[in-house]
Protein backbone atom coordinates (compact mmCIF):
# COMPACT_ATOMS: atom_id res chain seq x y z
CA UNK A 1 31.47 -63.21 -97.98
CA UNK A 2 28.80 -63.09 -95.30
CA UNK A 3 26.82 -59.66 -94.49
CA UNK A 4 27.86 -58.02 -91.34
CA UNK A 5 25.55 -58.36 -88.84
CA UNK A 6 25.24 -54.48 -88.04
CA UNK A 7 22.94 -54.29 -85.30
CA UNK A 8 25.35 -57.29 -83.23
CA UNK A 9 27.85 -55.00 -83.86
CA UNK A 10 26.12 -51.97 -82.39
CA UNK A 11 25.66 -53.95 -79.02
CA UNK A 12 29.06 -54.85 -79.26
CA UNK A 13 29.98 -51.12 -79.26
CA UNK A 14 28.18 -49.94 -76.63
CA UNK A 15 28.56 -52.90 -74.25
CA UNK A 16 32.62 -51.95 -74.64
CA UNK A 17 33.43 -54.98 -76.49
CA UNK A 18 34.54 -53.25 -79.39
CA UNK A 19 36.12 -49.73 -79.60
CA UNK A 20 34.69 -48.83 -83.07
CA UNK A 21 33.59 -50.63 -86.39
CA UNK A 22 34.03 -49.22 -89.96
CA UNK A 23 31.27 -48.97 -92.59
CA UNK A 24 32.09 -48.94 -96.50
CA UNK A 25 30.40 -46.71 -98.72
CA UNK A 26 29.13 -49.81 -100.24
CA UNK A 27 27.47 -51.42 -96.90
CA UNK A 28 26.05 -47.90 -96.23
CA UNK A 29 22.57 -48.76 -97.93
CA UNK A 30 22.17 -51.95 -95.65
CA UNK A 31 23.69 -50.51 -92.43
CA UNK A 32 21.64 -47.37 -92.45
CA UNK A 33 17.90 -48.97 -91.85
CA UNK A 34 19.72 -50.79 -88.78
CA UNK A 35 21.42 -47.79 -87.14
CA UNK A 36 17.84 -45.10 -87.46
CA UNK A 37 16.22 -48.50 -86.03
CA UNK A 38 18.86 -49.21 -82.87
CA UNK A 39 17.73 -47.76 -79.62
CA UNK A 40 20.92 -46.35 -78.20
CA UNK A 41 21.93 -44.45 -81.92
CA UNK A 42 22.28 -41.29 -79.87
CA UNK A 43 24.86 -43.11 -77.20
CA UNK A 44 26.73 -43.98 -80.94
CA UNK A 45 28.29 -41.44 -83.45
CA UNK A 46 30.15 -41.92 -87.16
CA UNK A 47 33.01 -40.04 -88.68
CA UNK A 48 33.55 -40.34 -92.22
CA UNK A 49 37.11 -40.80 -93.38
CA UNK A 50 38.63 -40.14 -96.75
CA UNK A 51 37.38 -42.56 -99.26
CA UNK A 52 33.69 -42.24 -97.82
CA UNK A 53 34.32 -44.74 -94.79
CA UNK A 54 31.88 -44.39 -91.69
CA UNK A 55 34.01 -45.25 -88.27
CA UNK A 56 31.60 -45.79 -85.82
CA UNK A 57 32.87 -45.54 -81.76
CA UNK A 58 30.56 -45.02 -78.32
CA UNK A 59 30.45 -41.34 -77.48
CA UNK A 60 32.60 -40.77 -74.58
CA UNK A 61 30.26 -39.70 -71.33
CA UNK A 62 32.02 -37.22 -68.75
């Protein structure tokens, strides 16, 4: 299975492609660098869900 490519998948969230992307416990080690790295992390928050999964979805502007 091929890594996810985390920081695609960041621009993919904030240019509206996406509406959210899930993180496993067991990706968090390799997503984390990527997210404290990524420009817009502030325009982008995470909820964790039972289980330890991260859902990851644009914060809504008003």
């Amino acid at each position: 299975m091929a890594a996810k490519d985390y920081r695609q998948l960041l621009e993919d969230l904030r240019a509206g492609k996406i509406e959210e992307f899930v993180v496993t416990p067991a990706e968090f080690m390799d997503f984390q660098p990527i997210y404290h790295d990524y420009e817009y992390r502030t325009q982008i928050e995470g909820k964790a869900e039972r289980g330890g999964e991260l859902h990851y979805h644009l914060i809504k502007q008003d």
